[in-house]
C-alpha atoms as a PDB file:
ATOM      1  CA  UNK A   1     -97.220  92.573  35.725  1.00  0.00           C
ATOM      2  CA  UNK A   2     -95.672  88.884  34.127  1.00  0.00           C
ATOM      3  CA  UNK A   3     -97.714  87.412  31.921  1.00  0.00           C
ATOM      4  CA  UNK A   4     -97.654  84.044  31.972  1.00  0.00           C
ATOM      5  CA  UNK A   5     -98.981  81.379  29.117  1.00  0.00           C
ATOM      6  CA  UNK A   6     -99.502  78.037  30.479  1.00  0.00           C
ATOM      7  CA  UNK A   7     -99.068  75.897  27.712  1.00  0.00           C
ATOM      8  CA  UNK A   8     -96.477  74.345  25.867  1.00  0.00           C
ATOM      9  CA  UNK A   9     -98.748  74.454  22.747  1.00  0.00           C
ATOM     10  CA  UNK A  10     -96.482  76.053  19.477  1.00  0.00           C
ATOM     11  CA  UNK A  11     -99.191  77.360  17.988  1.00  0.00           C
ATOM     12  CA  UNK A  12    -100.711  79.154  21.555  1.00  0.00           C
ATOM     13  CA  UNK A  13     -96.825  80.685  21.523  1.00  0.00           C
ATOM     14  CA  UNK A  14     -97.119  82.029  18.148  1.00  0.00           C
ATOM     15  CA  UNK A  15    -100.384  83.459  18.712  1.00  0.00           C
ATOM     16  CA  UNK A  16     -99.190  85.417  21.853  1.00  0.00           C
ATOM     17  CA  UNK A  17     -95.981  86.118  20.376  1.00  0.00           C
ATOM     18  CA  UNK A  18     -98.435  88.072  16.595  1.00  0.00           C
ATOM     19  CA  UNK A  19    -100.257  90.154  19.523  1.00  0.00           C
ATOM     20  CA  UNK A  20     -96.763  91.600  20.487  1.00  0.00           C
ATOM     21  CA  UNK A  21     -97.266  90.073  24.002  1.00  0.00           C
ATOM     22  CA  UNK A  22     -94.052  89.625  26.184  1.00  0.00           C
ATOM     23  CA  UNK A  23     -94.677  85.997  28.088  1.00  0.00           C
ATOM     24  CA  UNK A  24     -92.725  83.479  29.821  1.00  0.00           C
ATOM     25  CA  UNK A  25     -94.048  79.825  29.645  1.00  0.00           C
ATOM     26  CA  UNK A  26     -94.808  77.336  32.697  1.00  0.00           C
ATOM     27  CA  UNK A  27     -96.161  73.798  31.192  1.00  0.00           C
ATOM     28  CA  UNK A  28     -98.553  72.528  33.607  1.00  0.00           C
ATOM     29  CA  UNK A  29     -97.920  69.321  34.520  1.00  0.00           C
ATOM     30  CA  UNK A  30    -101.022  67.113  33.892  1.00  0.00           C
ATOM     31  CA  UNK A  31    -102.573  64.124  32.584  1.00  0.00           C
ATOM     32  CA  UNK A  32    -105.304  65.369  30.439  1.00  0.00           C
ATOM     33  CA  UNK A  33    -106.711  61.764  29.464  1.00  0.00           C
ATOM     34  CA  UNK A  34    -107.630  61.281  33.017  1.00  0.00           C
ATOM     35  CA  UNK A  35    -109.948  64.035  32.999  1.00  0.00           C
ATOM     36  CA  UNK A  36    -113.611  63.344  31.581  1.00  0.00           C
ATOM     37  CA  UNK A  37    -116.624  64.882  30.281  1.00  0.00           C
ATOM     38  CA  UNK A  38    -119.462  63.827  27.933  1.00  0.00           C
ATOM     39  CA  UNK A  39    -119.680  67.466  26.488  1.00  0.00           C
ATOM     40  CA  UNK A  40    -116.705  68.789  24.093  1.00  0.00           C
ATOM     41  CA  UNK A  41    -117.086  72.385  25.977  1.00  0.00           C
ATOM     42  CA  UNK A  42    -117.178  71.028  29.450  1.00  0.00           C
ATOM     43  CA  UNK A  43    -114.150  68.704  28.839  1.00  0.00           C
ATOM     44  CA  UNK A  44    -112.284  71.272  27.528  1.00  0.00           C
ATOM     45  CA  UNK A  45    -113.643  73.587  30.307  1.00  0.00           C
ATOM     46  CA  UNK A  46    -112.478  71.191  32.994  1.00  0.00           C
ATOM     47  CA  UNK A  47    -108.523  70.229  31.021  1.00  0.00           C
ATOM     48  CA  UNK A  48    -108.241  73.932  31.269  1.00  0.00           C
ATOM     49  CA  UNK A  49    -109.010  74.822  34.781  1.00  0.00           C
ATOM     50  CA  UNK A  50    -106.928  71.853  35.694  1.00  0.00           C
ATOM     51  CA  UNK A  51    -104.035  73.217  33.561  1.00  0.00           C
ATOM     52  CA  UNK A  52    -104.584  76.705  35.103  1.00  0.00           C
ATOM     53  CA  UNK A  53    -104.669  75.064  39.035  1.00  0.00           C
ATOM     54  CA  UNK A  54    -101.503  73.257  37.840  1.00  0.00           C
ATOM     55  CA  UNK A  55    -100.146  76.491  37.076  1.00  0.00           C
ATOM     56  CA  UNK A  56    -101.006  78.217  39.605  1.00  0.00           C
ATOM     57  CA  UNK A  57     -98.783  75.935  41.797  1.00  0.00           C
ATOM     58  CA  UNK A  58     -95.892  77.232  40.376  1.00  0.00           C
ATOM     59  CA  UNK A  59     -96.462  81.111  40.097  1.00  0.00           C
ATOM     60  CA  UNK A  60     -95.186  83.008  43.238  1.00  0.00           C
ATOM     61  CA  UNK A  61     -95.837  86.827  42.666  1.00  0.00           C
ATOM     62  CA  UNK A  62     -98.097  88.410  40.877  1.00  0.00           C
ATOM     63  CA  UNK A  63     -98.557  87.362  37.106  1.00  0.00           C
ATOM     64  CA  UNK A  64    -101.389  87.019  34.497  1.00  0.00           C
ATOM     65  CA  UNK A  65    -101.579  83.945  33.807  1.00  0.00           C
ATOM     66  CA  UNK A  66    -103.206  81.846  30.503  1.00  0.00           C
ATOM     67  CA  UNK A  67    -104.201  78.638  29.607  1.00  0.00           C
ATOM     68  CA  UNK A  68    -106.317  76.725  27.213  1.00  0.00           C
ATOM     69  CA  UNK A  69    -106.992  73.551  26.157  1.00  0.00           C
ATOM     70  CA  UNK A  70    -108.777  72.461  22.466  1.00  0.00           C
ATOM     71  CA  UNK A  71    -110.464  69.014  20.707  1.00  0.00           C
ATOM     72  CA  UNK A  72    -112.106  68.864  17.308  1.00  0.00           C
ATOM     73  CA  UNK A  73    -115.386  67.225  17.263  1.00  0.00           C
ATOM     74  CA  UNK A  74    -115.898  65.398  13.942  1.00  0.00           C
ATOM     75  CA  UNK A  75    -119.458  63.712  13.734  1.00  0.00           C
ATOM     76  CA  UNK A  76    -119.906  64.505  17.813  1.00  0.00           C
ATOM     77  CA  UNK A  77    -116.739  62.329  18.696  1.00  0.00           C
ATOM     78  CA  UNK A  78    -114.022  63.974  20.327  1.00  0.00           C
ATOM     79  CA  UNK A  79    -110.795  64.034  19.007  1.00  0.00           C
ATOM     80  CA  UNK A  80    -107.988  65.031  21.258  1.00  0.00           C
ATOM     81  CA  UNK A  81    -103.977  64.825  20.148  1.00  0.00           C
ATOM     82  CA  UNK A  82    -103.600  61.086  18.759  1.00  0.00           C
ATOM     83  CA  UNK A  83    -101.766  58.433  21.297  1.00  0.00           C
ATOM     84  CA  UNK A  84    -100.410  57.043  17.989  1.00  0.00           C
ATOM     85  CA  UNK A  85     -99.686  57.445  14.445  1.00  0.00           C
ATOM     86  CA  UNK A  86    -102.322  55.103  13.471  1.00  0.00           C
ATOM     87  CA  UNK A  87    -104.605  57.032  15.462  1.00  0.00           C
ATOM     88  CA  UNK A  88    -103.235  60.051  13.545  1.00  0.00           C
ATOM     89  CA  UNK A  89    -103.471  58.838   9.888  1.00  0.00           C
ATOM     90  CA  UNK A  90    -107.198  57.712  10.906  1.00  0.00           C
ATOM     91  CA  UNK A  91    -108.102  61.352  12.297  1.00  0.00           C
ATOM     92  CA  UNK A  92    -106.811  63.152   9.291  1.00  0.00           C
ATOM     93  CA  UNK A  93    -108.242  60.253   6.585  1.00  0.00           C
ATOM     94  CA  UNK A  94    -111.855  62.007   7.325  1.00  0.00           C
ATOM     95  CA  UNK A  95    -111.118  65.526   7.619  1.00  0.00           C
ATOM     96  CA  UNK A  96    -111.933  65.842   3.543  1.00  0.00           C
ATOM     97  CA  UNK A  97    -115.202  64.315   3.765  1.00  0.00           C
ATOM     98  CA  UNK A  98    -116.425  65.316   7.315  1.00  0.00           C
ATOM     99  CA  UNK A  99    -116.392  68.653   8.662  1.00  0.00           C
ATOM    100  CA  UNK A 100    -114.959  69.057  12.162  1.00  0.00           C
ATOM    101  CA  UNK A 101    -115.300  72.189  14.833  1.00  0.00           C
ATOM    102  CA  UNK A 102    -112.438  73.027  17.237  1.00  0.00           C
ATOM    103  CA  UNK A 103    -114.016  73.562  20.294  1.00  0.00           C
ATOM    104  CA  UNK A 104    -111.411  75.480  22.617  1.00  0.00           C
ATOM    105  CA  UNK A 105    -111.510  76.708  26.139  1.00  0.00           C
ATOM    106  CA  UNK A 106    -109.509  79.647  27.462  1.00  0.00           C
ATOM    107  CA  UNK A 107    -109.260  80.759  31.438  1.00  0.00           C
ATOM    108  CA  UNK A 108    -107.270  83.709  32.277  1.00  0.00           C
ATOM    109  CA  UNK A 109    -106.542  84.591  36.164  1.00  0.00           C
ATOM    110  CA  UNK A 110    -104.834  87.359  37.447  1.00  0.00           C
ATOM    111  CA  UNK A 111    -103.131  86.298  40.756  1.00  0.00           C
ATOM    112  CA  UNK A 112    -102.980  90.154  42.359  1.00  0.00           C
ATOM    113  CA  UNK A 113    -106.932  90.305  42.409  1.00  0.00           C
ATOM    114  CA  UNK A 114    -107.818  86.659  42.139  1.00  0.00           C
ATOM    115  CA  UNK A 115    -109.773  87.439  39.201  1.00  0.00           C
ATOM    116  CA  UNK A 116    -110.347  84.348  36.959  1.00  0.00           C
ATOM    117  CA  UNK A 117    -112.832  84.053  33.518  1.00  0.00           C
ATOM    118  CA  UNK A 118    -113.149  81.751  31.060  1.00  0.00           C
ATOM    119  CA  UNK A 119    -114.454  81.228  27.621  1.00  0.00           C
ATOM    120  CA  UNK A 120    -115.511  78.751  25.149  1.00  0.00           C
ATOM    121  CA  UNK A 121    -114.958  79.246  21.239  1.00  0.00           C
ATOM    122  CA  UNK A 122    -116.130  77.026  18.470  1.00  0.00           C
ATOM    123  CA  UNK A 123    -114.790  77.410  14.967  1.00  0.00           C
ATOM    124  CA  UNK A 124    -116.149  75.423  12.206  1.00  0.00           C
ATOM    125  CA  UNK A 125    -113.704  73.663   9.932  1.00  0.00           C
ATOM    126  CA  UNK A 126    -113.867  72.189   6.589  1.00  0.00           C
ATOM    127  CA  UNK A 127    -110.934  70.298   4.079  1.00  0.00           C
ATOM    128  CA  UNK A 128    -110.499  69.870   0.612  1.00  0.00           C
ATOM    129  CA  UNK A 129    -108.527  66.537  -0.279  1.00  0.00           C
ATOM    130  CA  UNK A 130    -104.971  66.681   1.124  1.00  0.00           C
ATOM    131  CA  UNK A 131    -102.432  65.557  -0.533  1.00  0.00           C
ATOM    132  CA  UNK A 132    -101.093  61.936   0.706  1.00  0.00           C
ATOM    133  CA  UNK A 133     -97.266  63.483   0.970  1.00  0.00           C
ATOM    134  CA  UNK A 134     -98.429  66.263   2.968  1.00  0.00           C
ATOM    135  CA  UNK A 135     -99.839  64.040   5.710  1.00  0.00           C
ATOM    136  CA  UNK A 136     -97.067  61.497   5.331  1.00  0.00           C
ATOM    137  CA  UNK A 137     -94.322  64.333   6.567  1.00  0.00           C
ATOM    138  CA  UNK A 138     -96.723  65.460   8.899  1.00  0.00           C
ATOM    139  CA  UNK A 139     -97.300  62.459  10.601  1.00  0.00           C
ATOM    140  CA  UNK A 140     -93.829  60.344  10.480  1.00  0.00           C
ATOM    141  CA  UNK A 141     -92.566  63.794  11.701  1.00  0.00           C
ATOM    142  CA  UNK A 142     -94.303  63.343  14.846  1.00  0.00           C
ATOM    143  CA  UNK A 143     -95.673  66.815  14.807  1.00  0.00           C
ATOM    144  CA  UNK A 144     -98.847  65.123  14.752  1.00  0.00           C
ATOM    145  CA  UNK A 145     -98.742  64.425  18.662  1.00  0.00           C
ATOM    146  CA  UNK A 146     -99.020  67.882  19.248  1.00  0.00           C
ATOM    147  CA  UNK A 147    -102.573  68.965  17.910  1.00  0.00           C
ATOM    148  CA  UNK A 148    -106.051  68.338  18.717  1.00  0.00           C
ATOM    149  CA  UNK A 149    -107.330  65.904  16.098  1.00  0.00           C
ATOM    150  CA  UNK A 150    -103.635  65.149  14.802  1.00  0.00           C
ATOM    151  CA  UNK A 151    -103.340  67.985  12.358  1.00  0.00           C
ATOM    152  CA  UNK A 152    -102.808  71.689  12.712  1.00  0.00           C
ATOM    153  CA  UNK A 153    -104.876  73.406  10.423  1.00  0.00           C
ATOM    154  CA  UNK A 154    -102.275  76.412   9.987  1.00  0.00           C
ATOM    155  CA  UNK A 155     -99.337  73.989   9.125  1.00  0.00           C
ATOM    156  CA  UNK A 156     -97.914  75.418   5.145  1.00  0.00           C
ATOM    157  CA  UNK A 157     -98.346  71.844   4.765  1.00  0.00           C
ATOM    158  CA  UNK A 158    -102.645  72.003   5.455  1.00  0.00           C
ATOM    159  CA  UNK A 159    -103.123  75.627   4.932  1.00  0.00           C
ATOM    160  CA  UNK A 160    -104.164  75.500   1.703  1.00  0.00           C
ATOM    161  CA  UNK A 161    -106.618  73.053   2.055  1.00  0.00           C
ATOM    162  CA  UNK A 162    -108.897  74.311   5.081  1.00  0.00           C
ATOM    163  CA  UNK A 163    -111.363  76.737   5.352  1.00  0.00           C
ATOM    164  CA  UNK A 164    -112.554  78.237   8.320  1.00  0.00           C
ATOM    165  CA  UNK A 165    -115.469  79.330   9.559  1.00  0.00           C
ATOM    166  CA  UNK A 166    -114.130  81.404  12.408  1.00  0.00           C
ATOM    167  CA  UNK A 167    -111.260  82.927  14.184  1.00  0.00           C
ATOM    168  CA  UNK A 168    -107.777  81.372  13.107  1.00  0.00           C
ATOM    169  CA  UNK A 169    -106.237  81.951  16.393  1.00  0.00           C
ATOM    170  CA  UNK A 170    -108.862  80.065  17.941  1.00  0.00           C
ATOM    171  CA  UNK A 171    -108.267  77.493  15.491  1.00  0.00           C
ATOM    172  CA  UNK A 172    -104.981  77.743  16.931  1.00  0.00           C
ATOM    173  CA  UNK A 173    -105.936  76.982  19.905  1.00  0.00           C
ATOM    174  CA  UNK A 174    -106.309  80.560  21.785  1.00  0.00           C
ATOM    175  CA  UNK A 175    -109.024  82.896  20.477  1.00  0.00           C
ATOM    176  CA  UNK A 176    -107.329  86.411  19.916  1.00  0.00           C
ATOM    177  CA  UNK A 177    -110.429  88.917  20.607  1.00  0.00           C
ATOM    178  CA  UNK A 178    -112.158  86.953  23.266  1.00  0.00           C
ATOM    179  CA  UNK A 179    -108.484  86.423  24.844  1.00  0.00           C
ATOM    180  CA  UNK A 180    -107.634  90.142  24.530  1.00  0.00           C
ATOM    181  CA  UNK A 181    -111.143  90.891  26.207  1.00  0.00           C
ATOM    182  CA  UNK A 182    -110.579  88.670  28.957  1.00  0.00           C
ATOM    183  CA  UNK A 183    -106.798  89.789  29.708  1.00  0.00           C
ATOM    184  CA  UNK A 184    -108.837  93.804  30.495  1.00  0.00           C
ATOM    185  CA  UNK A 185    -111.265  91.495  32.976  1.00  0.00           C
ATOM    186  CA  UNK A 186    -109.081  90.019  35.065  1.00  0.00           C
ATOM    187  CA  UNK A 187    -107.182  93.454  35.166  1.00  0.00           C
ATOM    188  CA  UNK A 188    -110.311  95.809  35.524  1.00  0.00           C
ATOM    189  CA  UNK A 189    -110.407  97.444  39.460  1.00  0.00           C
END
């Protein structure tokens, strides 16, 4: 059966592509800022059933189909992928002195059964002091637009600052055990 990840994420890619998983990509076609929710988990929840109904629209035949959705919470605001590069500078000036926690959402539906789970993962993040050049090429590079919270945590140029308290693919935005678990749900007669 195809297996589909619905995401144009690079880092949701890369973790599909380290489980030996052979994908194609749809992007679903949605504006996440006009969906809202007070809680992290629900607004994540809700982006990524959107993204997956988006999907869905698009898949004739039968596939497996993924998507997922992340924002880091830093001092219980939600950050989601900065709108500019102000907004990204600011993000990643507090990641040193405040702890943040990704808080991700992952549905998976298989289309032949109609079979569709989800699950939320936290992982708890911490930084030592970046250097200023590292964010500098991050950010002018526009890479910055891409991630949750305007930095992605397993960049070469951030990696050896952060420490996780977690799962790194879920850090990367797609949990790899809970995503493997739910991928035998959906499939399970």
């Amino acid at each position: 059966m195809n297996l589909i990840l619905g995401s144009s994420s690079p880092s949701r890619k890369a973790v599909l592509e380290e489980m030996g998983m052979v994908f194609s990509v749809i992007s679903p076609d949605i504006d996440e800022r006009a969906i809202r929710r007070d809680d992290p988990r629900e607004l994540v929840r809700a982006i990524a059933q959107a993204k997956m109904d988006a999907v869905l629209e698009q898949v004739t035949g039968q596939a497996v189909i993924i998507c997922s959705d992340q924002v880091m919470v830093v001092d219980g605001e939600v950050r989601e992928k900065p709108a500019s590069k102000e907004e990204a500078y600011a993000f990643i000036a507090t990641y040193a002195s405040t702890p943040q926690v990704a808080t991700s959402a992952t549905v998976v539906c298989n289309t032949a059964n109609g079979k569709r789970v989800y699950a939320i993962e936290e992982v708890a993040v911490t930084f030592d002091p970046i250097p200023q050049e590292n964010i500098e090429t991050f950010v002018e590079s526009g890479e910055a637009f891409h991630f949750a919270g305007g930095l992605a945590a397993d960049h070469p140029l951030f990696r050896p600052y952060v420490h996780i308290d977690g799962e790194l693919e879920a850090l990367m935005g797609l949990p790899l055990k809970k995503t493997l678990e739910m991928l035998e749900e959906v499939q399970a007669t």
